[in-house]
Protein backbone atom coordinates (compact mmCIF):
# COMPACT_ATOMS: atom_id res chain seq x y z
CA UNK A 1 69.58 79.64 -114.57
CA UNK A 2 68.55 77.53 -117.37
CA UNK A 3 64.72 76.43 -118.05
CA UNK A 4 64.95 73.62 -120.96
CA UNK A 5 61.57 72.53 -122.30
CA UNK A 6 61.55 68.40 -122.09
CA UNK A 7 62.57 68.62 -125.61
CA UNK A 8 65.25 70.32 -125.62
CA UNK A 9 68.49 68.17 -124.34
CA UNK A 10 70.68 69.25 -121.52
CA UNK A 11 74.26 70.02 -121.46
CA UNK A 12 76.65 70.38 -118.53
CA UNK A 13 78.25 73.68 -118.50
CA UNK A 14 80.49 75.57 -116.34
CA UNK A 15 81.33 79.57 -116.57
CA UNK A 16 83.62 81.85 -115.30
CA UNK A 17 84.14 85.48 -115.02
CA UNK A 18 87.07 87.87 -113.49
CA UNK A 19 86.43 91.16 -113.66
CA UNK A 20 87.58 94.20 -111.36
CA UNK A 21 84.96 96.06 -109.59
CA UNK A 22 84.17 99.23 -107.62
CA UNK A 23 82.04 99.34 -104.43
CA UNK A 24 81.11 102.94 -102.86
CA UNK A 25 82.08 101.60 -99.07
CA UNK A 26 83.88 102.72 -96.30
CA UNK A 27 87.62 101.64 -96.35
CA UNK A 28 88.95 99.21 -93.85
CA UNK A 29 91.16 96.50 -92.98
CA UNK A 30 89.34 93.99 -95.22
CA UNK A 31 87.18 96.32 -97.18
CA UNK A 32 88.40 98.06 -100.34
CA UNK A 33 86.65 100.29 -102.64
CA UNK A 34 87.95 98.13 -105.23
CA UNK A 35 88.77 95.01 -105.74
CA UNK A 36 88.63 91.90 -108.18
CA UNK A 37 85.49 89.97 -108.05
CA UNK A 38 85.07 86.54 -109.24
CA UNK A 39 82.05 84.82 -110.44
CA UNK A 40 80.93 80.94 -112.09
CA UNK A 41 77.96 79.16 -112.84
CA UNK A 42 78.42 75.26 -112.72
CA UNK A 43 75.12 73.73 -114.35
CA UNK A 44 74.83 69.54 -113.92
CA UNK A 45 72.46 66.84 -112.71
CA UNK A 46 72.86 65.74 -109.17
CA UNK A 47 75.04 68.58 -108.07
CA UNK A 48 75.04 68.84 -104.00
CA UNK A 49 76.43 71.69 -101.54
CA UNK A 50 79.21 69.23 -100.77
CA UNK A 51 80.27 69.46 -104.50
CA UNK A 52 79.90 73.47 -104.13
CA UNK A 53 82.45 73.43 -101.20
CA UNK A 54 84.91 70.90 -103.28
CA UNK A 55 84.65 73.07 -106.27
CA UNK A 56 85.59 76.47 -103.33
CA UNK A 57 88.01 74.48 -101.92
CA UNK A 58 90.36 73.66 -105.22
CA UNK A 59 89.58 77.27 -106.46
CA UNK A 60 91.17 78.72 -102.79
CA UNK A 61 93.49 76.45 -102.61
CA UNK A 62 95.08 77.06 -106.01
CA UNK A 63 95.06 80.72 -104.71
CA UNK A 64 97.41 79.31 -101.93
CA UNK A 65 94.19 79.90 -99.89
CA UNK A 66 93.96 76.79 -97.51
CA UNK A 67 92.17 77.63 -93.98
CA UNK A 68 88.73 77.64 -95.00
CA UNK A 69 85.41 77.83 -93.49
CA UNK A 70 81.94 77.77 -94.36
CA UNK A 71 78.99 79.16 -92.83
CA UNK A 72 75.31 79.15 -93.78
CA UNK A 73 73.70 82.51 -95.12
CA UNK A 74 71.19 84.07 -96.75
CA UNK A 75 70.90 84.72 -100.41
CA UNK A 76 67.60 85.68 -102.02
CA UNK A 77 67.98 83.62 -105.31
CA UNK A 78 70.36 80.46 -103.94
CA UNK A 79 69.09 78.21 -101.09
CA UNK A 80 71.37 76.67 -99.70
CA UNK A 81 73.66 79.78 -99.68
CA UNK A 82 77.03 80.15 -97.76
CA UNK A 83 79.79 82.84 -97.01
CA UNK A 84 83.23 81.33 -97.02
CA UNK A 85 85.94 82.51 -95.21
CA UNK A 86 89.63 82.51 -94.70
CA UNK A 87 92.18 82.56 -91.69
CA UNK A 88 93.89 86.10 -92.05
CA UNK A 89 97.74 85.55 -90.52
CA UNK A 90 98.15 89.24 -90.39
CA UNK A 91 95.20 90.28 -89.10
CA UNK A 92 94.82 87.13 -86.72
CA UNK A 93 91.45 87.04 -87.80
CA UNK A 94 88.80 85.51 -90.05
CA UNK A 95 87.57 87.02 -92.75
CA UNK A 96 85.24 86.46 -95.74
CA UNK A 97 86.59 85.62 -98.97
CA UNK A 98 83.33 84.97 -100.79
CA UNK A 99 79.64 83.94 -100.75
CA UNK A 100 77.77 81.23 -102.71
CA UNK A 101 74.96 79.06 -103.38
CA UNK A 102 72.81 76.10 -104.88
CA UNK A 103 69.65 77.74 -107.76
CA UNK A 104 66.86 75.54 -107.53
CA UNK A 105 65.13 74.60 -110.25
């Protein structure tokens, strides 16, 4: 989050980070004790949660990720928040791919 002073100007910004990552949790089907976690920060004026899902939808899809869906959740620093998840063929199931939000100023 990025608190500008009204003299300061704004710039849009968008950052990325893919990093693997280790989680101390029981192994299942669609849990993993580790795994590759990616994160981004898109910062612009008149950004909406329908620009959110566009920018989840091209990053999925690119992943060859298409069935998508998107359900409200709770976040403690993002509001809206949502987790996102993905039609599993093999597990003829769906499961989540991700979580993410809108900061407020």
């Amino acid at each position: 989050v990025f608190l500008l002073s009204p003299q300061e100007k704004f710039t849009p910004v968008k950052y990325f980070s893919i990093d693997r990552v280790f989680r101390n949790e029981s192994l299942d089907a669609t849990h993993l004790a580790e795994f590759h976690q990616v994160e981004g920060l898109v910062a612009d004026r008149g950004l909406t949660l329908g620009h959110l899902m566009g920018i989840l939808r091209q990053f999925f899809t690119k992943l060859g990720i298409s069935q998508l869906r998107f359900k409200p959740a709770y976040n403690p620093y993002t509001e809206p928040s949502m987790e996102v998840f993905s039609y599993h063929e093999g597990l003829k199931k769906w499961v989540e791919v991700g979580n993410s939000g809108v900061f407020r100023p």
